[in-house]
Protein backbone atom coordinates (compact mmCIF):
# COMPACT_ATOMS: atom_id res chain seq x y z
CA UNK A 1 0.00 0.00 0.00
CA UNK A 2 2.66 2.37 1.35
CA UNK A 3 3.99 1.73 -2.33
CA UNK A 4 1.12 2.62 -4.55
CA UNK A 5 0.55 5.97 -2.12
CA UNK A 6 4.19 7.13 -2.75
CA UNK A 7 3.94 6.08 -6.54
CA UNK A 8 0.83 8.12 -6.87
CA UNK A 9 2.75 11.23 -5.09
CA UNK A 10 5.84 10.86 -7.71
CA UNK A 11 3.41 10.91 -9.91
CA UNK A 12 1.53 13.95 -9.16
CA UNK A 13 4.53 15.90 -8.92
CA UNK A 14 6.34 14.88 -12.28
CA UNK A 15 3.16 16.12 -14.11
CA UNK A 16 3.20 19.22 -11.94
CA UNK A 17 6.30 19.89 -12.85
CA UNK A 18 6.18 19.38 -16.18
CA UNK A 19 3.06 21.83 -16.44
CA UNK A 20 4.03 24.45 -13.79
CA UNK A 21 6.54 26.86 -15.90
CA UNK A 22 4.25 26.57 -19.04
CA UNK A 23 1.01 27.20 -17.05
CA UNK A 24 2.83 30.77 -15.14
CA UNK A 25 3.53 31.53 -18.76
CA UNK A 26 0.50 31.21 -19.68
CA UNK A 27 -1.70 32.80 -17.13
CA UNK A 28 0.91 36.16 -17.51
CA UNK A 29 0.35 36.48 -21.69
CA UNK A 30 -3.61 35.39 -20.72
CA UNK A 31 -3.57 38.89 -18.16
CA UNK A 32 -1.83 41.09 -20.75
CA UNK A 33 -4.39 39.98 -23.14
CA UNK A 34 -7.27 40.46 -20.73
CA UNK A 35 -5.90 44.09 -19.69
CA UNK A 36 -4.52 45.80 -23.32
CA UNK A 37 -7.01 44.27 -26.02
CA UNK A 38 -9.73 46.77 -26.12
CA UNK A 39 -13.21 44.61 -25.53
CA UNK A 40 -14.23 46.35 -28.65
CA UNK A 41 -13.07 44.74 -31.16
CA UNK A 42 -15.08 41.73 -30.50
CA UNK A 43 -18.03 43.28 -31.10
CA UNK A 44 -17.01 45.31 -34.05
CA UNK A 45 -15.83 42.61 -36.63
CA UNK A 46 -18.94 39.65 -35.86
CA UNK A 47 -21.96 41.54 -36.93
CA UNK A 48 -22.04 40.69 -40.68
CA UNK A 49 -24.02 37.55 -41.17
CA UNK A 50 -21.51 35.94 -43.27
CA UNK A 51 -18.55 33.22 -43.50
CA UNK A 52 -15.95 35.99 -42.54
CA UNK A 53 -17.64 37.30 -39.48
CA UNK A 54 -17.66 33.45 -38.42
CA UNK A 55 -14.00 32.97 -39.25
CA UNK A 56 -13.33 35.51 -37.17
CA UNK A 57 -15.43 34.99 -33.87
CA UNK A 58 -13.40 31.58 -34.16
CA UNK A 59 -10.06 33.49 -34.64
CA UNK A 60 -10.86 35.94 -31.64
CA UNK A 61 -12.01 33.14 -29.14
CA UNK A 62 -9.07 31.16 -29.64
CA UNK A 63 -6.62 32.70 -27.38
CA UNK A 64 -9.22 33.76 -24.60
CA UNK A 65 -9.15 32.01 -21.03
CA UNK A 66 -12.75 31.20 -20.90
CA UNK A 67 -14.09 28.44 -19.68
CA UNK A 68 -17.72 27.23 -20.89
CA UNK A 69 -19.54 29.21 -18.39
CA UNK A 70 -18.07 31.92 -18.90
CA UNK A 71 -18.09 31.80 -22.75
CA UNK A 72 -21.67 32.08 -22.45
CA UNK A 73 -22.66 35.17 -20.95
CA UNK A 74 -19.96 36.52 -23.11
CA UNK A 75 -21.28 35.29 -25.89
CA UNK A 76 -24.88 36.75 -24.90
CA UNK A 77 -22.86 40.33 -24.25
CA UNK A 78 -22.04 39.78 -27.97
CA UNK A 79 -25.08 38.71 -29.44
CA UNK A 80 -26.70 41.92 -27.88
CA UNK A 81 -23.80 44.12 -29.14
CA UNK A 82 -24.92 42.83 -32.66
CA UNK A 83 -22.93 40.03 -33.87
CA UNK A 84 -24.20 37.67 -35.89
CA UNK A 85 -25.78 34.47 -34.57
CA UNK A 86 -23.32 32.32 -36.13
CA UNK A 87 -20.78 34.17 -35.11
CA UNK A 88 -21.84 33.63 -31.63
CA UNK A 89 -22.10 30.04 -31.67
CA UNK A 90 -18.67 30.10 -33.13
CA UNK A 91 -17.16 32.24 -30.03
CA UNK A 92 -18.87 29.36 -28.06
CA UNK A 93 -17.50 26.48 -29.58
CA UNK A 94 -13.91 27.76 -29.98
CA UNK A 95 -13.35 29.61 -27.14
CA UNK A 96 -13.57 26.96 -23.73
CA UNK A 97 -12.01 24.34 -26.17
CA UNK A 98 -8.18 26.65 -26.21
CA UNK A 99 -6.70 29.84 -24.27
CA UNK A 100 -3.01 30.72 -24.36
CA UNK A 101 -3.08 29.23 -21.07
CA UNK A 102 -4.07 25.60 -21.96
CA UNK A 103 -1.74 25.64 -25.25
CA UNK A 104 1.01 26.41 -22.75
CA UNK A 105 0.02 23.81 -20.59
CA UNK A 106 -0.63 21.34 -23.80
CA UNK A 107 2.60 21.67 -25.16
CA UNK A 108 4.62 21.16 -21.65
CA UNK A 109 2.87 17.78 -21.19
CA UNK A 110 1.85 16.60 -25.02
CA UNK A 111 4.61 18.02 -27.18
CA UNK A 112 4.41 20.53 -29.99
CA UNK A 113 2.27 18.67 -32.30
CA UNK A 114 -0.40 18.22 -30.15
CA UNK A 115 -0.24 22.34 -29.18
CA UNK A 116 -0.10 22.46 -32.75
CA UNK A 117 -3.34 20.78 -33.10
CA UNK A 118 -5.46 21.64 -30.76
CA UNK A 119 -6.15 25.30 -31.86
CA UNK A 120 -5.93 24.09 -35.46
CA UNK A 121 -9.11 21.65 -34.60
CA UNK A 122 -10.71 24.26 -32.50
CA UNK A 123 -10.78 26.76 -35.02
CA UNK A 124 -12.23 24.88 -38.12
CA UNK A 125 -14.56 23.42 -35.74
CA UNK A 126 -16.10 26.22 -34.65
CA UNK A 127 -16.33 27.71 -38.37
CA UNK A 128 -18.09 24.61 -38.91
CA UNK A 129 -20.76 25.09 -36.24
CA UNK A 130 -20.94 29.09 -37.03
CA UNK A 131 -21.44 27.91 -40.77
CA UNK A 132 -24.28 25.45 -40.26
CA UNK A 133 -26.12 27.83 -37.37
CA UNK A 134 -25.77 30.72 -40.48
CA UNK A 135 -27.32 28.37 -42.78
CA UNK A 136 -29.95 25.75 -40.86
CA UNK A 137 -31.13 28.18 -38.26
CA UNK A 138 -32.37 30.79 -39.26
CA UNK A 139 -35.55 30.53 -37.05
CA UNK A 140 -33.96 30.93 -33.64
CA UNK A 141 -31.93 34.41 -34.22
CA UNK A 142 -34.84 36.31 -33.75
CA UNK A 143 -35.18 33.75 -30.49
CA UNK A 144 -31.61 35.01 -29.27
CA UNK A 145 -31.73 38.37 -29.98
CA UNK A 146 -35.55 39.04 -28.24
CA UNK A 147 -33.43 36.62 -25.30
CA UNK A 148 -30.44 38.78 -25.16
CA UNK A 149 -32.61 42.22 -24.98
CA UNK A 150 -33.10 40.88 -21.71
CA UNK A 151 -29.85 39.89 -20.49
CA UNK A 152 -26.89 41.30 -19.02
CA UNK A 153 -23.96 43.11 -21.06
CA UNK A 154 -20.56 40.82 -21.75
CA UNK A 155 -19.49 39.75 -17.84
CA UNK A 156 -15.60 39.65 -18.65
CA UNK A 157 -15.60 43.45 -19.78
CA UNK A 158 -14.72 44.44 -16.38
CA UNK A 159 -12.77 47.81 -17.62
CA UNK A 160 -14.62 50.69 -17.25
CA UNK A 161 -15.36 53.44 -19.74
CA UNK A 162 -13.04 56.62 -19.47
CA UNK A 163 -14.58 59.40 -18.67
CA UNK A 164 -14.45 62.71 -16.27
CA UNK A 165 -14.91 60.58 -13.15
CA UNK A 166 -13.23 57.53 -14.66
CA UNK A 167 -9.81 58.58 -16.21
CA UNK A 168 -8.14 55.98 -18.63
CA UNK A 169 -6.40 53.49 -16.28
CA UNK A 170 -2.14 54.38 -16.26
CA UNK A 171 -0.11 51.84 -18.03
CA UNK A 172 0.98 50.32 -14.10
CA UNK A 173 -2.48 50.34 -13.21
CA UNK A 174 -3.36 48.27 -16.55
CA UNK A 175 -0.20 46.38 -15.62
CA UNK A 176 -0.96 45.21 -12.03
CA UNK A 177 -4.66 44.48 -13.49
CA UNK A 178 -3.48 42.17 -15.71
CA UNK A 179 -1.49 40.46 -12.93
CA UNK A 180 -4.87 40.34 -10.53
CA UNK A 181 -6.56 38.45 -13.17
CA UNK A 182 -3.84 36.01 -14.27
CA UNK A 183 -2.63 35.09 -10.98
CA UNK A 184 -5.46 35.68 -8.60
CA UNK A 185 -9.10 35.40 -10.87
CA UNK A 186 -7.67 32.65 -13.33
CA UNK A 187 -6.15 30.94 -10.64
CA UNK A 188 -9.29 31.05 -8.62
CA UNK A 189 -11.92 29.85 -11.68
CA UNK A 190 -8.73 27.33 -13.20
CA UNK A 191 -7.32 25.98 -9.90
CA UNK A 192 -9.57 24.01 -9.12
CA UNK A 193 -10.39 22.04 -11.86
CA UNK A 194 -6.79 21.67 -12.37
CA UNK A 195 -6.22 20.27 -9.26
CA UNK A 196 -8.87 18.01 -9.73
CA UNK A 197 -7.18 17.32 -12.90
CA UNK A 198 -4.01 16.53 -11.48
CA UNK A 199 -5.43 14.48 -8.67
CA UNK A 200 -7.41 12.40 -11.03
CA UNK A 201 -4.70 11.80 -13.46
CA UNK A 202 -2.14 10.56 -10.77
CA UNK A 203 -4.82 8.07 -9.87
CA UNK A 204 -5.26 6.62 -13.24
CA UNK A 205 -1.65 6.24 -13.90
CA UNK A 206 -1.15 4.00 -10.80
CA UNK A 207 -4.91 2.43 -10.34
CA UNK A 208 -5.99 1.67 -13.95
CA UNK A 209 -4.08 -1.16 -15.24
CA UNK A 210 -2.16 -1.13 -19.08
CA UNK A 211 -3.67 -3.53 -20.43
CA UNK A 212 -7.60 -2.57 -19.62
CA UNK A 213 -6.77 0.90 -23.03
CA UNK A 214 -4.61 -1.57 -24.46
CA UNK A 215 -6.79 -4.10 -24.85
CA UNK A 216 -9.08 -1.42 -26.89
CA UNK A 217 -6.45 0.40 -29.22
CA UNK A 218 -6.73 -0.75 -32.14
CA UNK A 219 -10.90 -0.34 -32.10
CA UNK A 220 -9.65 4.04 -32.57
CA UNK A 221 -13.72 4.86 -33.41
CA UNK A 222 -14.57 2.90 -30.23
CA UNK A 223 -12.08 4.71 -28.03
CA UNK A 224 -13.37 8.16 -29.33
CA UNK A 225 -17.08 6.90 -28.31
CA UNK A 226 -16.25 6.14 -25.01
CA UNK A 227 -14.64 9.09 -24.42
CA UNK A 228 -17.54 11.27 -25.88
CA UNK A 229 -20.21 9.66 -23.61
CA UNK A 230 -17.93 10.53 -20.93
CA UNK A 231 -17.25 13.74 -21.84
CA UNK A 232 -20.30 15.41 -23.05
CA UNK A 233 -22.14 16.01 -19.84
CA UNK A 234 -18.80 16.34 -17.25
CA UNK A 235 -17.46 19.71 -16.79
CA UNK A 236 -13.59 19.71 -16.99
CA UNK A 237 -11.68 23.03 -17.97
CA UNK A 238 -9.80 23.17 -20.99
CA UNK A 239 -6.26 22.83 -18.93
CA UNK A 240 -7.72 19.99 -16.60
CA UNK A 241 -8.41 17.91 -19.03
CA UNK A 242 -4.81 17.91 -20.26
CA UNK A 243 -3.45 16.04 -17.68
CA UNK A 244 -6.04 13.31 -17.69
CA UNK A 245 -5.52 12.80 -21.54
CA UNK A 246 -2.02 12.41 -20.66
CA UNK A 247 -2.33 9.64 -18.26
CA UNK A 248 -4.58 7.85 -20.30
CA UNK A 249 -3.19 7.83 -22.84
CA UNK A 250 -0.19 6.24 -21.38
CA UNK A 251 -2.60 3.28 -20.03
CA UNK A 252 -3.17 3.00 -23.65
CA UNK A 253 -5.83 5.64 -24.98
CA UNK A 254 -5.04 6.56 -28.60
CA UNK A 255 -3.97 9.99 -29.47
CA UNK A 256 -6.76 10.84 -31.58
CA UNK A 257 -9.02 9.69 -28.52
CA UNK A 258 -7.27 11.84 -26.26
CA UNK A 259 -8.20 14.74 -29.01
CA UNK A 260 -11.71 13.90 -28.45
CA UNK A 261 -11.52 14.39 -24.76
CA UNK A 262 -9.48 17.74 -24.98
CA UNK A 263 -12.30 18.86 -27.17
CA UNK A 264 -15.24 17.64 -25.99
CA UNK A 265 -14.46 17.51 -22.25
CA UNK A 266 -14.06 21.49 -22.02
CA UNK A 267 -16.53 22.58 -24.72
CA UNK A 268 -19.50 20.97 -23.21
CA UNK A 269 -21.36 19.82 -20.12
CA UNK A 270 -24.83 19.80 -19.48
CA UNK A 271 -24.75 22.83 -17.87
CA UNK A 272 -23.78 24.83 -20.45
CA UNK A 273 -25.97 22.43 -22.82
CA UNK A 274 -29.01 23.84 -20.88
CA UNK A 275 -28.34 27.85 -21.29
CA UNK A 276 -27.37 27.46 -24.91
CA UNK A 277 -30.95 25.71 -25.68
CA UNK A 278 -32.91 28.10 -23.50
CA UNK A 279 -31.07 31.40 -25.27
CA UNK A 280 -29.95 30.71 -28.60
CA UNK A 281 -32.54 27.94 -29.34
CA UNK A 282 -32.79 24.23 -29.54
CA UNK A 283 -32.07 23.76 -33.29
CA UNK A 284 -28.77 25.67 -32.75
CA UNK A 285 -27.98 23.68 -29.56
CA UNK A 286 -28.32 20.59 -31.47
CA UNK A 287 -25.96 21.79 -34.38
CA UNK A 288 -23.54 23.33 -31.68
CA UNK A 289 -23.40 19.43 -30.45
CA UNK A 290 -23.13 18.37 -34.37
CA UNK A 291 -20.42 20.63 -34.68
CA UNK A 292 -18.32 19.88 -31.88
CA UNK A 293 -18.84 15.89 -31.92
CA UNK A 294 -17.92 15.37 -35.87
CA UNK A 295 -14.82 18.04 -35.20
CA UNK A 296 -13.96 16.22 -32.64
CA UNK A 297 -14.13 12.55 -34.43
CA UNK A 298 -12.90 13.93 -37.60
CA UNK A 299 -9.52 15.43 -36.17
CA UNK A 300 -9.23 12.48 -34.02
CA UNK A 301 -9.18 10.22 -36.87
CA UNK A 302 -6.52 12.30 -38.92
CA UNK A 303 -4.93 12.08 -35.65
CA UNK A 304 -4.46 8.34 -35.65
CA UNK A 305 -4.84 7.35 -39.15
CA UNK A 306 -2.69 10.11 -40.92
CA UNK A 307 -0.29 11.47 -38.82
CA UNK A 308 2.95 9.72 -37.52
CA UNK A 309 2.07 8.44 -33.87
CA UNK A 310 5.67 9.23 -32.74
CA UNK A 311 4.41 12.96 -32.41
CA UNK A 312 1.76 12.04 -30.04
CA UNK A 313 4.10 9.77 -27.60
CA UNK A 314 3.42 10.77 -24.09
CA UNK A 315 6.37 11.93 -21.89
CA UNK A 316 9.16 9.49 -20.95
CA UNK A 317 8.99 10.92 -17.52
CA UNK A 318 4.79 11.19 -17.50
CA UNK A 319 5.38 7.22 -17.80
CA UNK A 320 7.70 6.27 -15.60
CA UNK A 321 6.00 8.32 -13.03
CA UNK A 322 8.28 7.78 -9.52
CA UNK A 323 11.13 6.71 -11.32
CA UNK A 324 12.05 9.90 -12.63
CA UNK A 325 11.13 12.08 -9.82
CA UNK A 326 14.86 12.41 -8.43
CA UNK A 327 15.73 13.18 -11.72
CA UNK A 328 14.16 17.09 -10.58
CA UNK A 329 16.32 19.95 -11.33
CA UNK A 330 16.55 23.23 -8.36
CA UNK A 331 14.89 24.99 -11.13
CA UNK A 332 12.03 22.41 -11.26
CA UNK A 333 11.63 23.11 -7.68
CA UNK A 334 11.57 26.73 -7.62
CA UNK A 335 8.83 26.68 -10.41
CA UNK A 336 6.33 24.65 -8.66
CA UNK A 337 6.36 26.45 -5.28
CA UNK A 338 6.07 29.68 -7.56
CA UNK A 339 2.86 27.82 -8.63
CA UNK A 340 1.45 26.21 -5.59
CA UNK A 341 2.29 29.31 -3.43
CA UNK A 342 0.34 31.64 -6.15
CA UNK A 343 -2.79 29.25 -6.43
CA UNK A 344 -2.68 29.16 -2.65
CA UNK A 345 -2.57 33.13 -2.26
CA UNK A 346 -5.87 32.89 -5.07
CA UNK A 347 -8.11 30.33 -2.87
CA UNK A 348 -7.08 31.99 0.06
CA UNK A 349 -7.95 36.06 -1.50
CA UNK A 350 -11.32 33.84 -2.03
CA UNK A 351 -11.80 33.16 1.02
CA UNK A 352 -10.91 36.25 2.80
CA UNK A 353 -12.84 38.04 0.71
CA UNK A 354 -15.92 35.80 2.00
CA UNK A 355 -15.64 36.37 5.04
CA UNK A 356 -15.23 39.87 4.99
CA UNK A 357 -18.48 39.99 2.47
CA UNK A 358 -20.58 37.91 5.17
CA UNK A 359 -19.31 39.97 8.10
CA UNK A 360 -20.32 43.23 6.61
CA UNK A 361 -24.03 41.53 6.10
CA UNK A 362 -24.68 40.76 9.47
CA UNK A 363 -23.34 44.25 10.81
CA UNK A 364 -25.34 45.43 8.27
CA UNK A 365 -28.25 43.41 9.50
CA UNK A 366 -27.83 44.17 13.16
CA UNK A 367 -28.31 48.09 12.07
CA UNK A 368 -32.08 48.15 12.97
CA UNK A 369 -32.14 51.51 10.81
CA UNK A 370 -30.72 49.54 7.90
CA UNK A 371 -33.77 47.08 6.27
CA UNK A 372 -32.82 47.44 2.44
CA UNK A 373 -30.56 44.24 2.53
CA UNK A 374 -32.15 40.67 0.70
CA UNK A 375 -30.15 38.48 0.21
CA UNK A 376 -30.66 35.45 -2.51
CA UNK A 377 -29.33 31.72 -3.46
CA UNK A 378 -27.46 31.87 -6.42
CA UNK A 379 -26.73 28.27 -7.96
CA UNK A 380 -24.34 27.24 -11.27
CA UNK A 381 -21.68 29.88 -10.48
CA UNK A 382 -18.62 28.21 -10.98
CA UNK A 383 -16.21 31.51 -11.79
CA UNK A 384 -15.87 35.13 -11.49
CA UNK A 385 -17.08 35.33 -14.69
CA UNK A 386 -20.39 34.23 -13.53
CA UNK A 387 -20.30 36.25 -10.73
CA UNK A 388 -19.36 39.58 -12.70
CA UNK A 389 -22.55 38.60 -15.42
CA UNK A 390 -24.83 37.97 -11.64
CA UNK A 391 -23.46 41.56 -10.39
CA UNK A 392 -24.44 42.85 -13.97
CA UNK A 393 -27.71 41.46 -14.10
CA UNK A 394 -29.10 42.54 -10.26
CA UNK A 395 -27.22 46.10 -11.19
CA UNK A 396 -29.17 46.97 -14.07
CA UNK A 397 -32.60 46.03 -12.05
CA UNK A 398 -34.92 49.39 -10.78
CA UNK A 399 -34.52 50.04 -7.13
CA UNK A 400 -31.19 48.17 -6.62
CA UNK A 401 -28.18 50.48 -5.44
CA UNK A 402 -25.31 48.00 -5.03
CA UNK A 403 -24.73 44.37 -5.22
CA UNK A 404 -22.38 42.18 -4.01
CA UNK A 405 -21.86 38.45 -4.84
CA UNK A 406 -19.93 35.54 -2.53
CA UNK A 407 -18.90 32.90 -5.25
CA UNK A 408 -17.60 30.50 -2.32
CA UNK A 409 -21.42 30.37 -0.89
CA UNK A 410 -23.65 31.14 -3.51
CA UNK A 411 -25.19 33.86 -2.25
CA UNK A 412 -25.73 38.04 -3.43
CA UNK A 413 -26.41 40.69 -0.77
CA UNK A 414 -28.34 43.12 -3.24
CA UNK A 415 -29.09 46.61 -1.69
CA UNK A 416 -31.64 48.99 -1.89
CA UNK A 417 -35.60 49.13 -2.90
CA UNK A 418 -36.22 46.45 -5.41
CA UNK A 419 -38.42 44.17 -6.64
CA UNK A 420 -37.81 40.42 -5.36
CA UNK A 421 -39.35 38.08 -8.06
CA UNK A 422 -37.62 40.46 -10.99
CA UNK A 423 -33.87 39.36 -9.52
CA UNK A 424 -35.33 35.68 -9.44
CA UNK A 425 -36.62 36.17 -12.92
CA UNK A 426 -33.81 37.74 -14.55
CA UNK A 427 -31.01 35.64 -12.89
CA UNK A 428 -32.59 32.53 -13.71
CA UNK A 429 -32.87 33.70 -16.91
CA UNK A 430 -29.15 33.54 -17.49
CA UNK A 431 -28.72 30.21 -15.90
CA UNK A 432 -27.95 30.66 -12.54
CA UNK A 433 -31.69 29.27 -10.67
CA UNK A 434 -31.88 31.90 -7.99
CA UNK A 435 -34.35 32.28 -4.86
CA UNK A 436 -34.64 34.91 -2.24
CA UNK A 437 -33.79 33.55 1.14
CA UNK A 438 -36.33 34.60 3.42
């Protein structure tokens, strides 16, 4: 036993190493993106209903860092904006699928090929689904955009709009905002499910056996099945999923199978499944899933039946798992306790931050003068994504004059005069089921 336990640790910490420089380097280009690329010019370029306003929705969501909840309010701010329909199903499949962060990551555990690949699949798979949403459903724009009219502006424009009482942020203040959100918001929505990630990978490359994948290579189609039916209604972030590809495909999962999952896996989950339906319409939910699922299968296939499979080998060390960890270098070290010391400073801002919001309620509450507080139940958050697009939504409502939103408990304090069943109504609205707690 005492064997398996310190296998599983070597384990854990060869893939963290491996991943740790790549993902830093990552999460700093993913800030500087977030901070200087004027939200703008996503809006401008995806109005035209046509082939090139789809190319480019897939071009632009590419290098984001959004997962698939938070593509989705985004995707609503954009569809409001203007931009086409396809366009917006486009920025939805593309976007949770890649981010410079999880290209990073990809290529420190999967090589250059696969880093290659990835994007490559991601963008003609979401000019696919833009393409067939332009042409076989037509019916449900006027659905999204009478939906939209009554949802919440893009959550991840955070920046505000210069004016007398707003100057233009200074470069250092655009600076250390890009530095909040790569090392303290990313790591807070990514850290988790790349710790879960992590944890579940390490498992599978000391629990599963070899031969159970091995037996099942050679049936490629099958593999890529499996994987989708797994898959499909999970929720795994698009650098999560890396290292679980990684460890199985060293237990024998094919390369092109491993596609699927990197795909697939980040892309969609029945969450996400649900909100897409309900705002951009069923017929374009079911070609979003037609899209993804043949991109998927396709590029897996070219994967395994047309490229050279040395490209796709997994990592000597991934493999060998505890036999390499002396092999460690001082810098490999000083890397990951970079890493785990920043994602601990992010859960632990989270936290704080909790605690200080939930002490200021019930001071607030104990104010006998003070009866303008409700607070509500907020479910399906799962970033600060969401809870920017929540904050957004209750803002905009009559009567309200702040908001604030805990993500760790699920819960808005929402101040001021308002009406109850419109915050239910609204919130709801954008996927998050919400109830006032009495």
């Amino acid at each position: 036993m005492l064997h398996y336990i310190e296998k599983y640790f070597d384990a854990l910490i060869m893939m963290l190493a491996e991943m740790a420089p790549y993902l830093l380097l990552g999460f700093f280009f993913a800030g500087l993106l977030h901070a200087f690329v004027p939200k703008s010019i996503y809006r401008k370029h995806l109005a035209p209903r046509n082939m090139k306003s789809v190319v480019k929705a897939s071009l632009l969501g590419i290098p984001l860092p959004l997962c698939s909840c938070g593509v989705i309010p985004t995707s609503v701010g954009l569809r409001r904006e203007g931009a086409s329909h396809g366009a917006c199903t486009s920025f939805l499949i593309a976007t949770p699928q890649t981010g410079v962060d999880s290209i990073a990551a990809t290529y420190s555990l999967m090589g250059l090929p696969f880093a290659i690949v990835r994007p490559i699949a991601a963008l003609f798979t979401s000019m696919f689904g833009g393409w067939l949403v332009n042409k076989f459903a037509r019916e449900d724009e006027t659905l999204s955009e009478e939906t939209t009219k009554e949802t919440a502006e893009c959550s991840c424009d955070h920046q505000q709009t210069p004016s007398a009482n707003h100057p233009s942020p200074t470069l250092w203040q655009r600076f250390t905002g890009a530095m909040r959100y790569a090392f303290v918001e990313m790591l807070q929505d990514v850290g988790k499910w790349l710790v879960m990630g992590l944890l579940i990978a390490a498992l599978i490359t000391v629990a599963v056996p070899n031969e159970w994948l091995a037996a099942l290579h050679d049936y490629k189609l099958l593999n890529m099945l499996i994987v989708l039916a797994v898959a499909i209604p999970m929720y795994v972030c698009a650098t999560g999923s890396i290292p679980i590809a990684v460890s199985l495909m060293a237990k024998g999962l094919t390369p092109g199978a491993a596609l699927v999952l990197l795909m697939a896996g980040p892309a969609v989950n029945s969450a996400s499944m649900i909100v897409v339906g309900k705002v951009f319409g069923r017929r374009t939910l079911r070609l979003y899933l037609t899209a993804i699922i043949t991109g998927a299968i396709v590029f897996g296939l070219c994967i395994d039946y047309l490229l050279p499979q040395q490209w796709f080998q997994v990592s000597g060390m991934i493999m060998s798992g505890g036999h390499c960890a002396h092999c460690l270098g001082t810098m490999d070290w000083v890397w990951m306790a970079l890493f785990l010391l920043l994602l601990a400073n992010a859960f632990i801002d989270r936290l704080r931050h909790s605690h200080r919001m939930a002490s200021s309620s019930e001071q607030e509450e104990d104010n006998k003068s003070n009866t303008n507080i409700t607070t509500y139940d907020v479910k399906e958050m799962a970033c600060n994504h969401c809870k920017a697009n929540v904050e957004k939504i209750i803002s905009a409502i009559d009567g309200v004059e702040s908001v604030e939103v805990d993500l760790v408990k699920g819960i808005a304090y929402v101040h001021g005069q308002h009406d109850h069943s419109e915050v239910e109504r609204q919130v709801t609205a954008n996927g998050y089921p919400t109830t006032r707690i009495e």
